[in-house]
PDB file of N, CA and C in Angstrom:
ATOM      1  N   UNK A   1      -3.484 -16.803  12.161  1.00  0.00           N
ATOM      2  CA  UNK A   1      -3.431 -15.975  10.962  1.00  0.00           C
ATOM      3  C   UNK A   1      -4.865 -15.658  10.541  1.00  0.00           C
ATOM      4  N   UNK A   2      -5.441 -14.132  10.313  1.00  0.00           N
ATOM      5  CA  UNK A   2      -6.715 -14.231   9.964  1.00  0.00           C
ATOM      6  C   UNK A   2      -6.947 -14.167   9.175  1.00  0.00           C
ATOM      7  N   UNK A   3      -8.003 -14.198   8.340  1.00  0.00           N
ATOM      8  CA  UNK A   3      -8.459 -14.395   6.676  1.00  0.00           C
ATOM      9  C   UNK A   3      -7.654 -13.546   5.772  1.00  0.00           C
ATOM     10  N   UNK A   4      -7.629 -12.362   5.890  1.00  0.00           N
ATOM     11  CA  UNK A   4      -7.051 -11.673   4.800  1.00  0.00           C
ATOM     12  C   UNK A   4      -5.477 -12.250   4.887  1.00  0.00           C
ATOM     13  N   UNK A   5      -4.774 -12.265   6.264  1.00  0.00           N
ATOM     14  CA  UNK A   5      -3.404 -12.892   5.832  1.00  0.00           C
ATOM     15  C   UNK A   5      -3.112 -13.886   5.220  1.00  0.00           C
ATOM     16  N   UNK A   6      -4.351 -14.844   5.152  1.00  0.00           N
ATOM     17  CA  UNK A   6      -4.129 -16.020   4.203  1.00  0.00           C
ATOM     18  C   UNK A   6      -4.361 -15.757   3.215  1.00  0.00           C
ATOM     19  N   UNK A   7      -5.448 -14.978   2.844  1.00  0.00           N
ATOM     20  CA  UNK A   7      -5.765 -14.452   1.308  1.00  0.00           C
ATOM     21  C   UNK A   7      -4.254 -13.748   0.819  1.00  0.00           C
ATOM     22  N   UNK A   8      -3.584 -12.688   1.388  1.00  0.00           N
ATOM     23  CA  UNK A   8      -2.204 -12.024   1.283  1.00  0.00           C
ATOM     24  C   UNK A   8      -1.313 -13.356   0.732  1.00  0.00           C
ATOM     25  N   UNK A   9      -1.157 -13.971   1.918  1.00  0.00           N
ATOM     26  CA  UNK A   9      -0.286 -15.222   1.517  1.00  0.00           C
ATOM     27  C   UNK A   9       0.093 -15.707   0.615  1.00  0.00           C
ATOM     28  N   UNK A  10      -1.921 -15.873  -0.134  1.00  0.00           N
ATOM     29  CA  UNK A  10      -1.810 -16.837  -0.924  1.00  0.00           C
ATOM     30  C   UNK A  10      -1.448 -16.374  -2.396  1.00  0.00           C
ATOM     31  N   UNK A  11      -1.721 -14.839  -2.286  1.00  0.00           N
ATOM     32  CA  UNK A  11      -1.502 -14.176  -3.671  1.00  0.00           C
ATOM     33  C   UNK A  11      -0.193 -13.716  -3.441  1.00  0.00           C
ATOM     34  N   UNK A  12       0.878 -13.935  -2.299  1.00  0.00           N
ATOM     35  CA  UNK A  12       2.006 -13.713  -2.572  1.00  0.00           C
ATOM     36  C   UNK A  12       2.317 -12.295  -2.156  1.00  0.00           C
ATOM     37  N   UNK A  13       1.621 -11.507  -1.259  1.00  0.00           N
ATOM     38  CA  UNK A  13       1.427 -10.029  -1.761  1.00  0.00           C
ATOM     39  C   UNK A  13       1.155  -9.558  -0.155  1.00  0.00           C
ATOM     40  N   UNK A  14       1.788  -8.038   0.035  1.00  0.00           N
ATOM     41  CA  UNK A  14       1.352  -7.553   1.171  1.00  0.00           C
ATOM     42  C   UNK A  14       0.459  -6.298   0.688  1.00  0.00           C
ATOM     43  N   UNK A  15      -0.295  -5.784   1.878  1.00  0.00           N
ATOM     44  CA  UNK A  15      -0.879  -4.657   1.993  1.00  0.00           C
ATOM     45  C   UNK A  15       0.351  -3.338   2.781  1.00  0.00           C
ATOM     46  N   UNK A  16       0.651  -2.359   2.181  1.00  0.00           N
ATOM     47  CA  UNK A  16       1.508  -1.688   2.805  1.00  0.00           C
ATOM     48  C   UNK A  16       0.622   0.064   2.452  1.00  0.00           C
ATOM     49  N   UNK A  17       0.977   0.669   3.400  1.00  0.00           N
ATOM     50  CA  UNK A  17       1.006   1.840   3.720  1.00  0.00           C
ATOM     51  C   UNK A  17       2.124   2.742   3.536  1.00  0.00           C
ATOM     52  N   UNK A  18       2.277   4.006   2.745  1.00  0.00           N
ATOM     53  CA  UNK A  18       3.244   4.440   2.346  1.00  0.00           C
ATOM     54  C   UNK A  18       2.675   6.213   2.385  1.00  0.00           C
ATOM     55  N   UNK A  19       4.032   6.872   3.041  1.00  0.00           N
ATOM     56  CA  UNK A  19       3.650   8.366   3.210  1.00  0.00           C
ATOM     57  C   UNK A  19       4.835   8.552   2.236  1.00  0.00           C
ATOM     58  N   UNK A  20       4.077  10.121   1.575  1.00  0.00           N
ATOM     59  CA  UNK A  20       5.179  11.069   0.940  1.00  0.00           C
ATOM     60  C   UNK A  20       4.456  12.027   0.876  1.00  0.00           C
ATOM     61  N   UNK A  21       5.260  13.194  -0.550  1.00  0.00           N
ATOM     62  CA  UNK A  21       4.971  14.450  -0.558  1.00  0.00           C
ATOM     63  C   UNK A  21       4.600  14.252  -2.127  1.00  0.00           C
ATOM     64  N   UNK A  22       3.986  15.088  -2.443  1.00  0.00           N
ATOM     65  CA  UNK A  22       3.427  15.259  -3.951  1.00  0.00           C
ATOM     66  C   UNK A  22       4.168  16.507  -3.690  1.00  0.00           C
ATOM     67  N   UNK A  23       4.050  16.569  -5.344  1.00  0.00           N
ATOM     68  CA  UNK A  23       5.546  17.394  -6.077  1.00  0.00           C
ATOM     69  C   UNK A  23       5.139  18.804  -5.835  1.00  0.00           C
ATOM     70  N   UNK A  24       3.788  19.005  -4.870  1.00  0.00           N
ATOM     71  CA  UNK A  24       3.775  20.519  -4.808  1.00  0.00           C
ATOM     72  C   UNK A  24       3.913  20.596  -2.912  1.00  0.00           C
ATOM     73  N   UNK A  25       4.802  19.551  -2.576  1.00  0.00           N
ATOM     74  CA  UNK A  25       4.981  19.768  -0.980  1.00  0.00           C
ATOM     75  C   UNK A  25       4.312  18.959  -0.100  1.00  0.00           C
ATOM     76  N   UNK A  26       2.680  18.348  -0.613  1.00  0.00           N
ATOM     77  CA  UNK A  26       1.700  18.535   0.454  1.00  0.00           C
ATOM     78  C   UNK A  26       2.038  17.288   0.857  1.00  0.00           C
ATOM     79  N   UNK A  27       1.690  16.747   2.054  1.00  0.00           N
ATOM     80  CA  UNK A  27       1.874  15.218   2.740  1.00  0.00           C
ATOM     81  C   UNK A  27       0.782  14.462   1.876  1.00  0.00           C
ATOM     82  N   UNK A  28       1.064  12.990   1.359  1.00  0.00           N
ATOM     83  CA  UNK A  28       0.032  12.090   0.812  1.00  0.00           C
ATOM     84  C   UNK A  28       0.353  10.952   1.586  1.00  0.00           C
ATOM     85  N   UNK A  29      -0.409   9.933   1.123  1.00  0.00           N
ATOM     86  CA  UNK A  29       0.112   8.847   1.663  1.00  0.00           C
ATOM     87  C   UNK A  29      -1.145   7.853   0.203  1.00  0.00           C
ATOM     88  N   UNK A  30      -0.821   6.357   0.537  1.00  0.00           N
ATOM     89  CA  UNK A  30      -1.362   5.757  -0.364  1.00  0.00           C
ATOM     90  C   UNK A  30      -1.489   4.528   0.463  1.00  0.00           C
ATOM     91  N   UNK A  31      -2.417   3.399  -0.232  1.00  0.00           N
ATOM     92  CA  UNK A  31      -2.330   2.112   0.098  1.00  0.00           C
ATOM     93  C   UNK A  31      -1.751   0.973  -0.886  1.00  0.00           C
ATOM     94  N   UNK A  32      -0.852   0.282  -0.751  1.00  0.00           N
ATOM     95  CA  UNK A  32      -0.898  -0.665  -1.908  1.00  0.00           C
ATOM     96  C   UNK A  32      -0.576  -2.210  -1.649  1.00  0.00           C
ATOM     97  N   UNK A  33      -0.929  -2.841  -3.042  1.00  0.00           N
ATOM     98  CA  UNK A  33      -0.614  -4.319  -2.662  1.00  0.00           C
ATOM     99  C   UNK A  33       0.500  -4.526  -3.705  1.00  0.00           C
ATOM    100  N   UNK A  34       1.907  -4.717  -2.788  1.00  0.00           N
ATOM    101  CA  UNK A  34       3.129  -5.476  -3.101  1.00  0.00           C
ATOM    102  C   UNK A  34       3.191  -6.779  -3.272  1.00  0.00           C
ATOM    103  N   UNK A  35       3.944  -7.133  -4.283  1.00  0.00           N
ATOM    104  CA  UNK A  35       4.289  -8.568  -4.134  1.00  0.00           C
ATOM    105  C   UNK A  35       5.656  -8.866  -2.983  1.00  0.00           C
ATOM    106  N   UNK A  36       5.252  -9.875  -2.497  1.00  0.00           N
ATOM    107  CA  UNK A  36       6.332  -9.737  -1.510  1.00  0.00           C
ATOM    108  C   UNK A  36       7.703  -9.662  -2.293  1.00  0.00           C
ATOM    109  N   UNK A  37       8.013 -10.286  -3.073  1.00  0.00           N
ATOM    110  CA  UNK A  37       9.328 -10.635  -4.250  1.00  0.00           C
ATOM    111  C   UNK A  37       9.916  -9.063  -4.386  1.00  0.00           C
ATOM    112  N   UNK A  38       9.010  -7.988  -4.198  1.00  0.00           N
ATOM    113  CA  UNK A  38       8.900  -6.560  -4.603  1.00  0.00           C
ATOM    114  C   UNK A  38       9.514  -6.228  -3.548  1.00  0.00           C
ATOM    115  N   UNK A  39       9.446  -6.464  -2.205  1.00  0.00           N
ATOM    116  CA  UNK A  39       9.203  -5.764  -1.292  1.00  0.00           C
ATOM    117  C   UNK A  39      10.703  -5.291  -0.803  1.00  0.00           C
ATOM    118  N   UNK A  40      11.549  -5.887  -0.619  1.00  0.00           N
ATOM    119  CA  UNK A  40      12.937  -5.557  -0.724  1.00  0.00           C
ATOM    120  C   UNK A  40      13.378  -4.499  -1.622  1.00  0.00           C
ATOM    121  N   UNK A  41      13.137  -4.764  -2.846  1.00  0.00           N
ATOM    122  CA  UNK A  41      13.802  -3.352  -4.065  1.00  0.00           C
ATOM    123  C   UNK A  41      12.612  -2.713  -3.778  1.00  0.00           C
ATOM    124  N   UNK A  42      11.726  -2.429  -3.456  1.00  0.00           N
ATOM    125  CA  UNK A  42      10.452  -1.379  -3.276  1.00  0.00           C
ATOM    126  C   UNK A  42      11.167  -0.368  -2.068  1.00  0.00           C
ATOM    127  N   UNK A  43      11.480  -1.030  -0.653  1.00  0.00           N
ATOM    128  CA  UNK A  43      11.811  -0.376   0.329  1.00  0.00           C
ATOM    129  C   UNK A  43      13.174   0.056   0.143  1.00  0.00           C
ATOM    130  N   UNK A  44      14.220  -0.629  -0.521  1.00  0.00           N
ATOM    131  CA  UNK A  44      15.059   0.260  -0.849  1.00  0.00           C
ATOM    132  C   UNK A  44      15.360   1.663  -1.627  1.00  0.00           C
ATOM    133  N   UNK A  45      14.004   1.222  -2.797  1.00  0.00           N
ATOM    134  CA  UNK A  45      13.994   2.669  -3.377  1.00  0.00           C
ATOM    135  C   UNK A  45      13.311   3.656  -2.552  1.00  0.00           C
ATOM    136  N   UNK A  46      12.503   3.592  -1.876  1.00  0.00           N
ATOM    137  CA  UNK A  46      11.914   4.329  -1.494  1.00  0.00           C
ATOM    138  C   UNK A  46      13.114   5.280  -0.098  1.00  0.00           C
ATOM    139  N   UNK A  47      14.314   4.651  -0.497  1.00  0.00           N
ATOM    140  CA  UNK A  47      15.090   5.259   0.670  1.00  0.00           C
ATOM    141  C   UNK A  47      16.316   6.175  -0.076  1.00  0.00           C
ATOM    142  N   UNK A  48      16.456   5.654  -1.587  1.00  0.00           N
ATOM    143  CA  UNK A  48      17.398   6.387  -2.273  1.00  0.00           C
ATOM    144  C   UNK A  48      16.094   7.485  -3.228  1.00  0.00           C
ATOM    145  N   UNK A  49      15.127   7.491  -3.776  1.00  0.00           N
ATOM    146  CA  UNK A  49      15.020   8.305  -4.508  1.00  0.00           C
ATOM    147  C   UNK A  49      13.203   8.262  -4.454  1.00  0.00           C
ATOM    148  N   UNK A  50      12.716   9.151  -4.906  1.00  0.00           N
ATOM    149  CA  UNK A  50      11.183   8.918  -5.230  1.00  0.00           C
ATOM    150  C   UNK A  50      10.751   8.319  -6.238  1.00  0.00           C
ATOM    151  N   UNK A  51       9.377   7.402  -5.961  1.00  0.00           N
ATOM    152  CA  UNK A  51       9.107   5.890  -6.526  1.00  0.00           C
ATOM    153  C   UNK A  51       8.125   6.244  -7.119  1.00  0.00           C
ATOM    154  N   UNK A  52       8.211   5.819  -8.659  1.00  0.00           N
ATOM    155  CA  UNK A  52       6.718   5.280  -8.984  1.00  0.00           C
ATOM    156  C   UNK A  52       6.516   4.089  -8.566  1.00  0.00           C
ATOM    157  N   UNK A  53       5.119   4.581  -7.261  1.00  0.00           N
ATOM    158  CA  UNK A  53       4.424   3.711  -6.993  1.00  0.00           C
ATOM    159  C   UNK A  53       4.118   2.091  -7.426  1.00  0.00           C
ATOM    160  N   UNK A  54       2.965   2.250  -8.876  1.00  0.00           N
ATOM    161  CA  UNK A  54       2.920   1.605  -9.537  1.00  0.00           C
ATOM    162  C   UNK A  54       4.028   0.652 -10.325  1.00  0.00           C
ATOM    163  N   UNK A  55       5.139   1.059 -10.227  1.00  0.00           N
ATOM    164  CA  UNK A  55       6.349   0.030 -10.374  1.00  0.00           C
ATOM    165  C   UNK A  55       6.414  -1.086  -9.729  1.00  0.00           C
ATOM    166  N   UNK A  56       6.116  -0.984  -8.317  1.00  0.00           N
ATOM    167  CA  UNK A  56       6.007  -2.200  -7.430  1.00  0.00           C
ATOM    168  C   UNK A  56       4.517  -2.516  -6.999  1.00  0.00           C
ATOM    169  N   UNK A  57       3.771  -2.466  -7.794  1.00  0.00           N
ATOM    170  CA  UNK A  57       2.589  -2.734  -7.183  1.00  0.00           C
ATOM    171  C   UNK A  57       0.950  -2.250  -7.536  1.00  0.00           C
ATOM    172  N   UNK A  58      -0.141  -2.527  -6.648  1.00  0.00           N
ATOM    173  CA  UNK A  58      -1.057  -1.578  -6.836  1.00  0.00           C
ATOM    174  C   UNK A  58      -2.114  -0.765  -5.870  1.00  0.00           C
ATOM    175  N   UNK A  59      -1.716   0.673  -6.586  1.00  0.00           N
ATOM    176  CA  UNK A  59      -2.661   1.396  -5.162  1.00  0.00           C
ATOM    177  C   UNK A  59      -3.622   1.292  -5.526  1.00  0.00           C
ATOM    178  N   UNK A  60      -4.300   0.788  -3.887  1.00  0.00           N
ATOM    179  CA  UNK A  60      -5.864   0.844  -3.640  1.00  0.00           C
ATOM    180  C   UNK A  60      -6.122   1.733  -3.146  1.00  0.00           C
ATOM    181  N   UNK A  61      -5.531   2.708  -2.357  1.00  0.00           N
ATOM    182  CA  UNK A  61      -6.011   4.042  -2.174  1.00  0.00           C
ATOM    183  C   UNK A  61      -4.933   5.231  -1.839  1.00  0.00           C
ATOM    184  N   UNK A  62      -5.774   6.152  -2.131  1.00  0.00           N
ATOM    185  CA  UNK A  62      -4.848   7.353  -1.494  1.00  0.00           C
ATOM    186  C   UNK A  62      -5.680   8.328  -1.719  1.00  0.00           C
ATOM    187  N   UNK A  63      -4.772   9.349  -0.828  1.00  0.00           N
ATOM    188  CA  UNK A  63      -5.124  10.998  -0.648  1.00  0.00           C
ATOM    189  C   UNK A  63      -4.189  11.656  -0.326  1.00  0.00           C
ATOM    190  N   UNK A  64      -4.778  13.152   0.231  1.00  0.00           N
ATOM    191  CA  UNK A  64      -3.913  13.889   0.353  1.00  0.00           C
ATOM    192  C   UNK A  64      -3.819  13.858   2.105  1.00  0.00           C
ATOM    193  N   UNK A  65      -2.985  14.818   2.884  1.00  0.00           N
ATOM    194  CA  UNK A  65      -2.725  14.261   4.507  1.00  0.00           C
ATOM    195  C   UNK A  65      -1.650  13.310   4.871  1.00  0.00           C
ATOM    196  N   UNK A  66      -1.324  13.583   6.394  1.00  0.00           N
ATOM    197  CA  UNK A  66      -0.423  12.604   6.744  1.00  0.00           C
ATOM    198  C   UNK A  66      -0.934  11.467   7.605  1.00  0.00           C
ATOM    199  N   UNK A  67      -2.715  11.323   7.480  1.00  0.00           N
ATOM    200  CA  UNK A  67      -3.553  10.746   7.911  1.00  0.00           C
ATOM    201  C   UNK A  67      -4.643   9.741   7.326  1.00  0.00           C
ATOM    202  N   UNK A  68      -5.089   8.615   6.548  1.00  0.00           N
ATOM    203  CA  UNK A  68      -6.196   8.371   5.849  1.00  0.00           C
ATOM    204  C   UNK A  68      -7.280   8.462   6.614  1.00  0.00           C
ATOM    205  N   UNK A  69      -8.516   9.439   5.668  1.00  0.00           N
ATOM    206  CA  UNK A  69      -9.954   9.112   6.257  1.00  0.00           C
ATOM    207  C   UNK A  69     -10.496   8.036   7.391  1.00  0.00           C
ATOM    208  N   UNK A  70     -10.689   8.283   8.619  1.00  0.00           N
ATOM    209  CA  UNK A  70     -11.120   7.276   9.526  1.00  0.00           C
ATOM    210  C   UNK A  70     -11.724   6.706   8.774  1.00  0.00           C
ATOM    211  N   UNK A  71     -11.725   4.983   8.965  1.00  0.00           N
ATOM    212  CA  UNK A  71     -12.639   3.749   8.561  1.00  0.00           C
ATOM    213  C   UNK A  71     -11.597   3.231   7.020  1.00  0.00           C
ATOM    214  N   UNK A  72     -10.681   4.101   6.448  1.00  0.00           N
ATOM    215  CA  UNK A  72     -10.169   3.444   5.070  1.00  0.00           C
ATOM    216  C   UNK A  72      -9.862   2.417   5.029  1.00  0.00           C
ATOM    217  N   UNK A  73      -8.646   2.062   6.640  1.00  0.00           N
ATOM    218  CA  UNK A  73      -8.047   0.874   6.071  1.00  0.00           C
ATOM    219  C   UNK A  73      -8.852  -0.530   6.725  1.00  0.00           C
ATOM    220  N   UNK A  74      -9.901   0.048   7.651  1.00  0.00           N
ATOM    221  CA  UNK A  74     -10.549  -1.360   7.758  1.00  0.00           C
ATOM    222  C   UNK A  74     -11.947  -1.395   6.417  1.00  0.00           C
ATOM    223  N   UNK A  75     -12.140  -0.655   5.705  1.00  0.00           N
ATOM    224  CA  UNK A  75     -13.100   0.019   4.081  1.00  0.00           C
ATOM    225  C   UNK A  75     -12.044  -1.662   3.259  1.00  0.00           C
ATOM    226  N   UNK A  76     -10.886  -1.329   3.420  1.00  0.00           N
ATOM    227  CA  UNK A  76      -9.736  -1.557   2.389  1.00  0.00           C
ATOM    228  C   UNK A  76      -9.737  -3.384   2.557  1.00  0.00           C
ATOM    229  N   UNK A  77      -9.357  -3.509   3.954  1.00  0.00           N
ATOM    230  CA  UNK A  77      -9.547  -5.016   4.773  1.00  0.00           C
ATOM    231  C   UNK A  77     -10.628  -5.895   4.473  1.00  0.00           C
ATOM    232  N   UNK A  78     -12.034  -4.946   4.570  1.00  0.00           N
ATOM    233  CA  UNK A  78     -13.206  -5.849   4.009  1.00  0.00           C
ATOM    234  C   UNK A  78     -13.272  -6.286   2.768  1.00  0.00           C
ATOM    235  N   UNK A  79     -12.994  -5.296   1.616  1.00  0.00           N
ATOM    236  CA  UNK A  79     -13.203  -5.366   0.265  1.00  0.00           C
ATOM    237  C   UNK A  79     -12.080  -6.484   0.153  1.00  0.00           C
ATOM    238  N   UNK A  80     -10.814  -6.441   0.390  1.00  0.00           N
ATOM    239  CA  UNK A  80      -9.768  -7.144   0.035  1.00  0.00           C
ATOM    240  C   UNK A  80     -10.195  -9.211   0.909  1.00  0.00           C
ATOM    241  N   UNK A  81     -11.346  -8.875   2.026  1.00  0.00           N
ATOM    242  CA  UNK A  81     -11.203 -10.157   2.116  1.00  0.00           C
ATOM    243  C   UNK A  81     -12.306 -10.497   1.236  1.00  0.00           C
ATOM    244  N   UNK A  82     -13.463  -9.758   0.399  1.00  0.00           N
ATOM    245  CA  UNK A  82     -14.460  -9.989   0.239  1.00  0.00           C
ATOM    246  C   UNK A  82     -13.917 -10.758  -1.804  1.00  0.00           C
ATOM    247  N   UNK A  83     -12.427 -10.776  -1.817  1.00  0.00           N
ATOM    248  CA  UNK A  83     -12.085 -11.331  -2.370  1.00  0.00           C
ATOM    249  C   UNK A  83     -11.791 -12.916  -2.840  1.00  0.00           C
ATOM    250  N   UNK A  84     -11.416 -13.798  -1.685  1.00  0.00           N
ATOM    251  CA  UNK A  84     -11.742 -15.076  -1.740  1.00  0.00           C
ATOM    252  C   UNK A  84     -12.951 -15.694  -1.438  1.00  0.00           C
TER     253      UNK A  84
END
């Protein structure tokens, strides 16, 4: 298990990746940290209806695309281990 999964672990919480559309069509996508406890009613909603995000969690990033900026999610990995 490498550092950040123990750091994840230990706060109970995953890092997840999530695509959609903003309300004018365009592809987005976001990053966020779920609690795992979340993660069940998170993925279910996200299959019946469109989610506020922030209901289950918190984004650390996003944009617009069906792609993030090369380097984000290892940008995202460092900062998040540079936490413990």
């Amino acid at each position: 298990m490498g550092s950040l999964d123990k750091l994840l672990e230990q706060k109970h919480c995953i890092l997840e990746r999530v695509q959609g559309q903003s309300e004018s069509g365009e592809p987005v996508f976001a990053y966020m940290l779920i609690k795992k406890s979340l993660l069940p009613a998170f993925r279910a909603a996200l299959e019946q209806r469109d989610v506020e995000l922030s209901e289950f969690g918190l984004i650390v990033a996003h944009g617009y695309g069906n792609n993030p900026p090369e380097g984000l999610e290892a940008q995202l990995i460092s900062q998040l281990q540079g936490l413990d």
